[in-house]
C-alpha atoms as a PDB file:
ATOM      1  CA  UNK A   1      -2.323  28.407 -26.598  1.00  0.00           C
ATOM      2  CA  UNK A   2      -1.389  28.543 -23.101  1.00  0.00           C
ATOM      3  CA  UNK A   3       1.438  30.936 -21.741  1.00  0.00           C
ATOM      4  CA  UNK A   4       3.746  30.650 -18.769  1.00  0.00           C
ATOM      5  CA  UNK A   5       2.567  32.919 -16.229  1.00  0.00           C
ATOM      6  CA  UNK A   6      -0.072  29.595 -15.226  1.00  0.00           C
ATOM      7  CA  UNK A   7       1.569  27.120 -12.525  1.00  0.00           C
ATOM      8  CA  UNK A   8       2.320  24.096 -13.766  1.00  0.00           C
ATOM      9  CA  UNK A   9      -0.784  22.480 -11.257  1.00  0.00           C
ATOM     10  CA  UNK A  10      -2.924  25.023 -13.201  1.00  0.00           C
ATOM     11  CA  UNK A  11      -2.168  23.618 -16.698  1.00  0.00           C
ATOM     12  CA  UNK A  12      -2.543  20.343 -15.535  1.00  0.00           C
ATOM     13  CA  UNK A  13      -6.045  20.512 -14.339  1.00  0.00           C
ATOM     14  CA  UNK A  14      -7.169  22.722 -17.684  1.00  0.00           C
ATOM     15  CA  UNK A  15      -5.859  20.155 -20.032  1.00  0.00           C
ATOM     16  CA  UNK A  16      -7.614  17.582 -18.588  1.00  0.00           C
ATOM     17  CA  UNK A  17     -11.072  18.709 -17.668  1.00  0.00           C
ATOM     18  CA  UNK A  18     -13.884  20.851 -19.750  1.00  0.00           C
ATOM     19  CA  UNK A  19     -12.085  24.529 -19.427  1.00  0.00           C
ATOM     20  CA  UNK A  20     -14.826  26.262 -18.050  1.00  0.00           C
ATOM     21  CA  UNK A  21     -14.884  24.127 -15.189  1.00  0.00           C
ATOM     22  CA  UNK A  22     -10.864  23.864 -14.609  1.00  0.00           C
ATOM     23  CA  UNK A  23     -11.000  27.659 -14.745  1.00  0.00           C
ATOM     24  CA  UNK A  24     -13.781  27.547 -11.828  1.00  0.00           C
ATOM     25  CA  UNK A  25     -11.593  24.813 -10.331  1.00  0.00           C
ATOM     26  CA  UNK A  26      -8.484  27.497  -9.723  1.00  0.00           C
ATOM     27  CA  UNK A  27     -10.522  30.146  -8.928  1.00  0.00           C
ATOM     28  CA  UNK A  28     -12.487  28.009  -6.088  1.00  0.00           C
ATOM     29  CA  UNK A  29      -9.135  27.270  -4.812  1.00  0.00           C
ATOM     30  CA  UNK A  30      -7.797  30.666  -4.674  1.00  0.00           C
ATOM     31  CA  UNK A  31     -11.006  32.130  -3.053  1.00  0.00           C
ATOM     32  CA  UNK A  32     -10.723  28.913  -0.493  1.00  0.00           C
ATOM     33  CA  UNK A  33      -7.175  29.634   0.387  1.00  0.00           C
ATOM     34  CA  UNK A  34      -7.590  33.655   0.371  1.00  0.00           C
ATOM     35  CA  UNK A  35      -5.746  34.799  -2.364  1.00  0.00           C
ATOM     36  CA  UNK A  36      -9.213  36.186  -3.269  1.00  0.00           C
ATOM     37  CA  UNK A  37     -10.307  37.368  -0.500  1.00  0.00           C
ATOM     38  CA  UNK A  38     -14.187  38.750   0.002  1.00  0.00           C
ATOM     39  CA  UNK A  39     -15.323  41.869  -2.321  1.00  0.00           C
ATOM     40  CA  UNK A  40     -11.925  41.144  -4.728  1.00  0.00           C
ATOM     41  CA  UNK A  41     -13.124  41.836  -8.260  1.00  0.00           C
ATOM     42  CA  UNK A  42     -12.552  38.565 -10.508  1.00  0.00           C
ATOM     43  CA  UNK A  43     -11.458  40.379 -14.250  1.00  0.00           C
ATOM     44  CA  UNK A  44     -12.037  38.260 -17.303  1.00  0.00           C
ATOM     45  CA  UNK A  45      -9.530  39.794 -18.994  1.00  0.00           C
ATOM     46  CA  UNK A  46      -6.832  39.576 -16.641  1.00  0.00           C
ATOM     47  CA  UNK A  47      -7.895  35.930 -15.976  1.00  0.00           C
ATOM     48  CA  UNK A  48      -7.762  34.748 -19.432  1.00  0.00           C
ATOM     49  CA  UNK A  49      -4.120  36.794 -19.708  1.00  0.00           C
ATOM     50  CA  UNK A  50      -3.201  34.758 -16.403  1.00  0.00           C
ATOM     51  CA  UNK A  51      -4.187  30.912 -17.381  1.00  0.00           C
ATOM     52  CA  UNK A  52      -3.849  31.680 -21.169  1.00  0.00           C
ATOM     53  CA  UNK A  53      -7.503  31.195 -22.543  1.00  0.00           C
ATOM     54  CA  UNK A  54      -9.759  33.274 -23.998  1.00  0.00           C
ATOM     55  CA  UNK A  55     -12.345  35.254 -22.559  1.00  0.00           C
ATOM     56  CA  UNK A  56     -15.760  33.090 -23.643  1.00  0.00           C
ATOM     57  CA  UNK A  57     -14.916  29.960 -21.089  1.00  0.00           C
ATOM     58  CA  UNK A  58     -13.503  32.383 -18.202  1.00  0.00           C
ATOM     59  CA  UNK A  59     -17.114  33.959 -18.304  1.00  0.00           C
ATOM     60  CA  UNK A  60     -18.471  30.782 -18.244  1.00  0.00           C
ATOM     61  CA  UNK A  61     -16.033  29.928 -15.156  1.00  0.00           C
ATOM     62  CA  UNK A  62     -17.105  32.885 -13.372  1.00  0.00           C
ATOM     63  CA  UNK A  63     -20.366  32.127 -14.079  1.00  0.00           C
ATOM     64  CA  UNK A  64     -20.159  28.834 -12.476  1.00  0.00           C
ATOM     65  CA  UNK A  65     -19.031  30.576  -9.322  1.00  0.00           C
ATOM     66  CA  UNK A  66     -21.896  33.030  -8.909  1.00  0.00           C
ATOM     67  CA  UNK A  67     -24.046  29.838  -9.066  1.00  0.00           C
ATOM     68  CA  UNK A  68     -22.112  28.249  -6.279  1.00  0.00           C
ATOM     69  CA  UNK A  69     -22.595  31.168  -4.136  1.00  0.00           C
ATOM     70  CA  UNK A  70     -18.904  32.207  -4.480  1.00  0.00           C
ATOM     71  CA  UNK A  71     -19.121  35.309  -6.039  1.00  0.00           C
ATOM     72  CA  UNK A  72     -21.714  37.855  -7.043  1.00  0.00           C
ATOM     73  CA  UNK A  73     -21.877  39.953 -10.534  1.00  0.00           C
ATOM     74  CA  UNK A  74     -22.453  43.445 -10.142  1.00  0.00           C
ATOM     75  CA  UNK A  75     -24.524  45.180 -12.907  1.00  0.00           C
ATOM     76  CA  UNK A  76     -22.264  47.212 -15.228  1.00  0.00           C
ATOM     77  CA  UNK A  77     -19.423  46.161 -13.305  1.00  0.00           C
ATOM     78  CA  UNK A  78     -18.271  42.475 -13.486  1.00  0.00           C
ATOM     79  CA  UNK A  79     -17.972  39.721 -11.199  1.00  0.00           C
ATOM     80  CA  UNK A  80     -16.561  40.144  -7.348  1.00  0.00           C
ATOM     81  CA  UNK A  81     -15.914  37.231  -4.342  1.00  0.00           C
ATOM     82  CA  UNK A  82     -18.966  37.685  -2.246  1.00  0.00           C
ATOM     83  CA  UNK A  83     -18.917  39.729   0.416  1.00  0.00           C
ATOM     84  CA  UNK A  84     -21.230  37.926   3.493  1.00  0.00           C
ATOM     85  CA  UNK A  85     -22.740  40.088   6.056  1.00  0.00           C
ATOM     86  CA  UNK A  86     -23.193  38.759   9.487  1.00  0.00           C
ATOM     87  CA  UNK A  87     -27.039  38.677   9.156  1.00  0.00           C
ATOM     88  CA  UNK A  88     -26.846  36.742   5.723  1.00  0.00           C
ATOM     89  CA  UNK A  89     -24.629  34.301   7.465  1.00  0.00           C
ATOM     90  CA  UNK A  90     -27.217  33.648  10.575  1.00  0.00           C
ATOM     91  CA  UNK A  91     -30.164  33.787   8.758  1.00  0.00           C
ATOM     92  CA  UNK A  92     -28.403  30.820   6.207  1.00  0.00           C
ATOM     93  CA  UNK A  93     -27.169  28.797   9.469  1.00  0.00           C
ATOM     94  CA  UNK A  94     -30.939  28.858  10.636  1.00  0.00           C
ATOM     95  CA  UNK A  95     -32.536  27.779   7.117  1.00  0.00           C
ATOM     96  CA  UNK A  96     -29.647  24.910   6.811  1.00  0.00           C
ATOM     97  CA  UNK A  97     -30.379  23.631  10.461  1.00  0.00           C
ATOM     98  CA  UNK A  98     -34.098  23.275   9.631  1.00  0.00           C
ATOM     99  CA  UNK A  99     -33.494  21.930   5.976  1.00  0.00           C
ATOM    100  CA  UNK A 100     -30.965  19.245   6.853  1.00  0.00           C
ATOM    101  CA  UNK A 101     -33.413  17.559   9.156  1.00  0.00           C
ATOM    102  CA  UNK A 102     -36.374  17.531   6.909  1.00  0.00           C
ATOM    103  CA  UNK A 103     -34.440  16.536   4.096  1.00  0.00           C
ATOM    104  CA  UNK A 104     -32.710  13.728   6.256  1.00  0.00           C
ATOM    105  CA  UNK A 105     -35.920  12.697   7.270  1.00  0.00           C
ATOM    106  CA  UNK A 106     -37.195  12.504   3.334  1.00  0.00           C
ATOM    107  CA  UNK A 107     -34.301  10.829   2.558  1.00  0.00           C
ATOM    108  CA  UNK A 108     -34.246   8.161   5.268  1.00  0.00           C
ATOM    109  CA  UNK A 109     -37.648   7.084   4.225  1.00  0.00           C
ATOM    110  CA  UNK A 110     -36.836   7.643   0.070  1.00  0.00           C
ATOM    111  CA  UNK A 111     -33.392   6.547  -0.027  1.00  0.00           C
ATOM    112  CA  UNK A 112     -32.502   3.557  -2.133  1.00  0.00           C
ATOM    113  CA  UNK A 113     -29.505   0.915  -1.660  1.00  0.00           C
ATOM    114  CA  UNK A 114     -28.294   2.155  -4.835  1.00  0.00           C
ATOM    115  CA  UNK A 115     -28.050   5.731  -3.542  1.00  0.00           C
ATOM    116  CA  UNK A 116     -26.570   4.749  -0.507  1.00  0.00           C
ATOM    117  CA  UNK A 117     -23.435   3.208  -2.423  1.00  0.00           C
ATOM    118  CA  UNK A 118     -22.911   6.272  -3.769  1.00  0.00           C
ATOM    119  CA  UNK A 119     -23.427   8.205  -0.446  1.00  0.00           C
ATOM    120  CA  UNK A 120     -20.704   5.161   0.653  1.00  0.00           C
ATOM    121  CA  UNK A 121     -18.476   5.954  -2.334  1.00  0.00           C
ATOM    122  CA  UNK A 122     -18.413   9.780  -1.860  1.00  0.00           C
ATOM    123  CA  UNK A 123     -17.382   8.737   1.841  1.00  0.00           C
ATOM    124  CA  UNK A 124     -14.171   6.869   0.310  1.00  0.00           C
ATOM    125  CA  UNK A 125     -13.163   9.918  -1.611  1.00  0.00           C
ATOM    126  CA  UNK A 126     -13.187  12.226   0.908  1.00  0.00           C
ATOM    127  CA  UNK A 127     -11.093  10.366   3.173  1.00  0.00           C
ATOM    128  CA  UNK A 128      -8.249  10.832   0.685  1.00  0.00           C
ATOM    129  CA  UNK A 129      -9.057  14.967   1.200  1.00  0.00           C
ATOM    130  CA  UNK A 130      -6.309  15.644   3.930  1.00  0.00           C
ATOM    131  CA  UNK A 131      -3.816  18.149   3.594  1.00  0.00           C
ATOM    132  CA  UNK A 132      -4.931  22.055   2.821  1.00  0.00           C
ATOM    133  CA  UNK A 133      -3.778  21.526  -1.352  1.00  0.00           C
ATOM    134  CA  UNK A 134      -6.964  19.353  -1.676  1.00  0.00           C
ATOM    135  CA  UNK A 135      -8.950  21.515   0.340  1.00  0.00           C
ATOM    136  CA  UNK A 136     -10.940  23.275  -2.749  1.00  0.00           C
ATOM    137  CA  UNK A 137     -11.735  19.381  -3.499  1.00  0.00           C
ATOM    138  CA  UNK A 138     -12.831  18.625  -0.443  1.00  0.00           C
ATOM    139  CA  UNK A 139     -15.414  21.075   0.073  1.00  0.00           C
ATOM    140  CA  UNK A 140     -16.882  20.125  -3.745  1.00  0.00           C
ATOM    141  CA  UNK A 141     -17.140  16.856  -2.152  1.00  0.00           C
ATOM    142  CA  UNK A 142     -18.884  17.624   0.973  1.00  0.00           C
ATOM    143  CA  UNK A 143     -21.384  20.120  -0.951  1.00  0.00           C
ATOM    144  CA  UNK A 144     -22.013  16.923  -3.511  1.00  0.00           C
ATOM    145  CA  UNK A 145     -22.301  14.622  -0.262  1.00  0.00           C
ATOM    146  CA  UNK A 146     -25.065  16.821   1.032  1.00  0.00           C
ATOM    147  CA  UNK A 147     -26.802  17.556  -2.483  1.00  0.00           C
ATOM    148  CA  UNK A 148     -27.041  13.942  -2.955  1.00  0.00           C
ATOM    149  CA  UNK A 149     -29.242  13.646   0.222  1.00  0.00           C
ATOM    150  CA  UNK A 150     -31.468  16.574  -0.573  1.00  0.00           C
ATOM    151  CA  UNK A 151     -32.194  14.130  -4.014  1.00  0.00           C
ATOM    152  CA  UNK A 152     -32.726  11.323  -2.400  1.00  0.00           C
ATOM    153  CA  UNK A 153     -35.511  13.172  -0.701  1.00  0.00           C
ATOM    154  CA  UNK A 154     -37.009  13.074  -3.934  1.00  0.00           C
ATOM    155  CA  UNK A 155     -39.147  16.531  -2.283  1.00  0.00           C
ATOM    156  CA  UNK A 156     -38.371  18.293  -5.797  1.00  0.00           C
ATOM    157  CA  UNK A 157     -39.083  21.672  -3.370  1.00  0.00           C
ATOM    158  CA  UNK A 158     -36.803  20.569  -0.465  1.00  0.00           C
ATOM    159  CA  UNK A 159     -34.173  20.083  -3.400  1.00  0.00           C
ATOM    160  CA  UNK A 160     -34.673  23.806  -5.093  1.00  0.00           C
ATOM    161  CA  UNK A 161     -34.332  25.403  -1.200  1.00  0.00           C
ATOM    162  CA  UNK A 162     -31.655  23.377  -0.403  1.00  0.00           C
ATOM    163  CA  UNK A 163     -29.570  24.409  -3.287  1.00  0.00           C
ATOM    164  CA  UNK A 164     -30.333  28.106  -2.841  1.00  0.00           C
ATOM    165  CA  UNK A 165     -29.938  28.006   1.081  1.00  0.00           C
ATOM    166  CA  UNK A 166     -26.167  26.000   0.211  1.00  0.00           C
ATOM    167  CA  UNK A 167     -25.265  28.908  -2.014  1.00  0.00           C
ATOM    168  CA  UNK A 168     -26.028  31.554   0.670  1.00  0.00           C
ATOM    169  CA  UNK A 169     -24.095  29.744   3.521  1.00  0.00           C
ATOM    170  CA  UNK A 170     -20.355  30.562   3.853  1.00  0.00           C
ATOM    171  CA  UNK A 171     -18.674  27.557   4.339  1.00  0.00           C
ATOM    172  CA  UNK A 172     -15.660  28.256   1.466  1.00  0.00           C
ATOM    173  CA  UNK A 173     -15.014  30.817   3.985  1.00  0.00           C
ATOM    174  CA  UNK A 174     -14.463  28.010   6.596  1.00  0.00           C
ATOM    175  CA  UNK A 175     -12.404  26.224   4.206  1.00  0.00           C
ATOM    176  CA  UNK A 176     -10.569  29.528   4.037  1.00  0.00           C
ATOM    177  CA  UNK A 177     -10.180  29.853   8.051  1.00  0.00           C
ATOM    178  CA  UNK A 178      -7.680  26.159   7.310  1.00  0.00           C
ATOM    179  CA  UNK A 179      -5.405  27.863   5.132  1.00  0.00           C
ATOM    180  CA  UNK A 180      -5.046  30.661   7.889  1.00  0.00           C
ATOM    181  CA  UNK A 181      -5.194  27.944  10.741  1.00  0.00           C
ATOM    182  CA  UNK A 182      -3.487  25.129   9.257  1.00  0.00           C
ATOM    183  CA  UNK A 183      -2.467  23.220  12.247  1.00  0.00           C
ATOM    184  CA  UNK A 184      -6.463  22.741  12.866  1.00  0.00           C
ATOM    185  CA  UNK A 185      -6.401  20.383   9.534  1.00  0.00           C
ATOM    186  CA  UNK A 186      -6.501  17.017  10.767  1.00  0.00           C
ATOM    187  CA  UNK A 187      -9.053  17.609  13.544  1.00  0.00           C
ATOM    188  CA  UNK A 188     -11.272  19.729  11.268  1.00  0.00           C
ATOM    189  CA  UNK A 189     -11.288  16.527   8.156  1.00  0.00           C
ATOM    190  CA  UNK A 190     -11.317  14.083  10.547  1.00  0.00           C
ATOM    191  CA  UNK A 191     -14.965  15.859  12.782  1.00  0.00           C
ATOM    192  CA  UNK A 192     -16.340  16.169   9.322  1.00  0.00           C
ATOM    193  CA  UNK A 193     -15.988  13.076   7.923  1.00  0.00           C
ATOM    194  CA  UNK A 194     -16.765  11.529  11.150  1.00  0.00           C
ATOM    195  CA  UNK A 195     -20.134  13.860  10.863  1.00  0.00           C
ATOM    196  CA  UNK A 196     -20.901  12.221   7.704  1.00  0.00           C
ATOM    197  CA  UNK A 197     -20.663   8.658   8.365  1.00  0.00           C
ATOM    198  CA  UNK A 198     -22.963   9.437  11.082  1.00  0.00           C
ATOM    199  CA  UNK A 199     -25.211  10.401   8.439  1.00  0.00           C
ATOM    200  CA  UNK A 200     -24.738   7.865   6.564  1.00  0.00           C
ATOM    201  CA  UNK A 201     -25.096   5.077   8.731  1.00  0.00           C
ATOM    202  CA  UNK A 202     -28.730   6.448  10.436  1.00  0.00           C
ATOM    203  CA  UNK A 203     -29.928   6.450   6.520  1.00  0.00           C
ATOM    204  CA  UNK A 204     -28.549   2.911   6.219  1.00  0.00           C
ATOM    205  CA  UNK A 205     -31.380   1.694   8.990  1.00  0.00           C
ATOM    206  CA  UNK A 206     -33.996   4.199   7.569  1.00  0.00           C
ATOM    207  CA  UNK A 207     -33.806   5.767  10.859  1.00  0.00           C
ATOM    208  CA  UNK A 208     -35.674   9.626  10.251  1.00  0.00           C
ATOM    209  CA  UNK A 209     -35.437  11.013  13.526  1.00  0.00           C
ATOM    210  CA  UNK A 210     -31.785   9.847  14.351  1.00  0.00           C
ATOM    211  CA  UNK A 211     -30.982  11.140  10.197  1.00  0.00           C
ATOM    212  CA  UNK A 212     -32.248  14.629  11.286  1.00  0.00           C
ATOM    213  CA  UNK A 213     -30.296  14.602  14.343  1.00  0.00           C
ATOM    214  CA  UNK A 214     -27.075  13.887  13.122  1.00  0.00           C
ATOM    215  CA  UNK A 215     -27.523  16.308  10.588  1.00  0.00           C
ATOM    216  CA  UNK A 216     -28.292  19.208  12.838  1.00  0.00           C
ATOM    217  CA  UNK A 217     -25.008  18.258  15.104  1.00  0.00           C
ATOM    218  CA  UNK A 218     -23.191  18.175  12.080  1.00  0.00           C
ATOM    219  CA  UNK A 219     -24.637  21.638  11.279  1.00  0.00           C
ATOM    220  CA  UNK A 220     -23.659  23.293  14.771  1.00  0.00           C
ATOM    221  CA  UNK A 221     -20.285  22.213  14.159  1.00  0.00           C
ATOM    222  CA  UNK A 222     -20.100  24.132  11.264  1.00  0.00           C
ATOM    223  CA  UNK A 223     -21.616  26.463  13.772  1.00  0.00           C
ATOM    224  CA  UNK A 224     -18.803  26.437  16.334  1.00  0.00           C
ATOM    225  CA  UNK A 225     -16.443  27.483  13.459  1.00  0.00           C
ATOM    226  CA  UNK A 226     -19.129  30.279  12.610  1.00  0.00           C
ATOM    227  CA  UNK A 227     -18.313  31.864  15.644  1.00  0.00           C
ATOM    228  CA  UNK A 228     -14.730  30.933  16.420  1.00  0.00           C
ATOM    229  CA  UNK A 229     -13.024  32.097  12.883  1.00  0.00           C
ATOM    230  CA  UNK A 230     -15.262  34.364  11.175  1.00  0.00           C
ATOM    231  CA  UNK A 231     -16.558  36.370  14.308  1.00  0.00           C
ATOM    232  CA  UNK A 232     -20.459  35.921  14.411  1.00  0.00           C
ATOM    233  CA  UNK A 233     -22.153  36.439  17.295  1.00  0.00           C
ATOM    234  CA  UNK A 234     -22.603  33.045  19.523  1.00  0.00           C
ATOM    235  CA  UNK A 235     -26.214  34.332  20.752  1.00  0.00           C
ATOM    236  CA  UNK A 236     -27.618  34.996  17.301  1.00  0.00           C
ATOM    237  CA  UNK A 237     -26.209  31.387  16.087  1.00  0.00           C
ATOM    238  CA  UNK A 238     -27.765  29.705  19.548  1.00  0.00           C
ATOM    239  CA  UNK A 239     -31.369  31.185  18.813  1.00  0.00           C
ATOM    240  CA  UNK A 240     -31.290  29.384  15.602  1.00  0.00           C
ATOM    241  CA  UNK A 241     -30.299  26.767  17.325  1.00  0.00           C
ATOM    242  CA  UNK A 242     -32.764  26.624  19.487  1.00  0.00           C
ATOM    243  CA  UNK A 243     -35.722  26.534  16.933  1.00  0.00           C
ATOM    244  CA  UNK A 244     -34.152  22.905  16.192  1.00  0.00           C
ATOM    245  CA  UNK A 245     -33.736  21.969  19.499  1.00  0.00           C
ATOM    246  CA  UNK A 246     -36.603  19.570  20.438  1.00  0.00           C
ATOM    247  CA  UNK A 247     -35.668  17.702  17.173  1.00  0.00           C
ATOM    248  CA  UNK A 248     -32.371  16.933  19.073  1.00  0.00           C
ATOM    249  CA  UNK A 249     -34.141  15.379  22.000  1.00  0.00           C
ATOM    250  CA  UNK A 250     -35.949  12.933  20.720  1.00  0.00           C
END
């Protein structure tokens, strides 16, 4: 039965969709809009008192944020929002700017029509992402935009580093930077979508080198926001950059 103390947007979502992921759904979105905020501990029992559900599909939800890279569980101590250290966020940027452009270049030369409808669909639903109460959407969208790349690599190892590099890089905390920024919405939706059709349309003409290209300048600009809103170091960020670099120039 579910009690009161849940907003009405809360029930919603957990009486349509599998609980377990509906409970993940409003705990994404709080840790995106920094009502959790980074080494918060996430209690199963006072989220099940909160939406109303028991305790089995809350542990479930939590565990479907430590696989996202959300949170962390502490041995003999429960689950917390991650807590990112300026060298785990660097050394993530670097891995991502080297495993975009191999995987784009995989993918431009795997990729089938088929996949690239989807890539096209995806594209169509993330235009309608644009104001901060679809933000926790929006980055589920991008992260499936990107995954569905690293597949059409079909480099089964690409696809396993991909997904762990993903969970290690801090981009919910970006997402977070909107709610405390909101006037940089529009520009921010708008650069990434604009990122991805780029993407997109360099797959299209099975074009490797400009795939891997747009997907490093797509990267940096994740990179800009790196150093603007969560205070890492522009030099360490630039040296990573650099190890990409001559891919950029062809």
């Amino acid at each position: 039965m579910l009690v009161n103390s849940r907003s009405n947007e809360e029930t919603e979502l957990i009486q349509k969709r599998p609980l377990k992921e509906d409970i993940f759904d409003v705990l994404h979105e709080k840790i995106i809009s920094g009502i959790y905020k980074p080494g918060d501990w996430l209690r199963q029992e006072d989220i099940a008192t909160q939406l109303g559900v028991s305790m089995t599909p809350v542990r479930e939800g939590l565990d479907l944020l430590v696989s996202a890279g959300l949170a962390e569980r502490v041995p003999y101590r429960g689950v917390r929002v991650r807590t990112i250290s300026p060298k785990d966020v660097v050394e993530a940027y670097g891995l991502r700017l080297v495993l975009e452009a191999l995987i784009a270049q995989e993918a431009a030369r795997n990729v089938t029509d088929e996949q690239i409808k989807d890539l096209e669909r995806m594209l169509g639903e993330m235009k309608k992402h644009d104001s901060l109460k679809e933000m926790s959407a929006e980055q589920k969208s991008s992260r499936e935009f990107h995954a569905a790349i690293a597949e059409a690599s079909r480099n089964d190892l690409l696809i396993k580093l991909y997904a762990i590099v993903t969970n290690a890089f801090p981009d919910w905390l970006l997402y977070e930077a909107l709610f405390r920024n909101p006037d940089l919405l529009a520009d921010s939706t708008a650069n990434t979508l604009k990122g991805h059709i780029a993407i997109v349309n360099a797959l299209k003409k099975r074009d490797g080198d400009q795939a891997a290209q747009k997907s490093i300048a797509h990267v940096i600009e994740s990179g800009r926001w790196l150093e603007e809103y969560l205070d890492i170091p522009a030099k360490l960020l630039h040296e990573k950059e650099q190890q990409v670099s001559p891919l950029l120039k062809k």
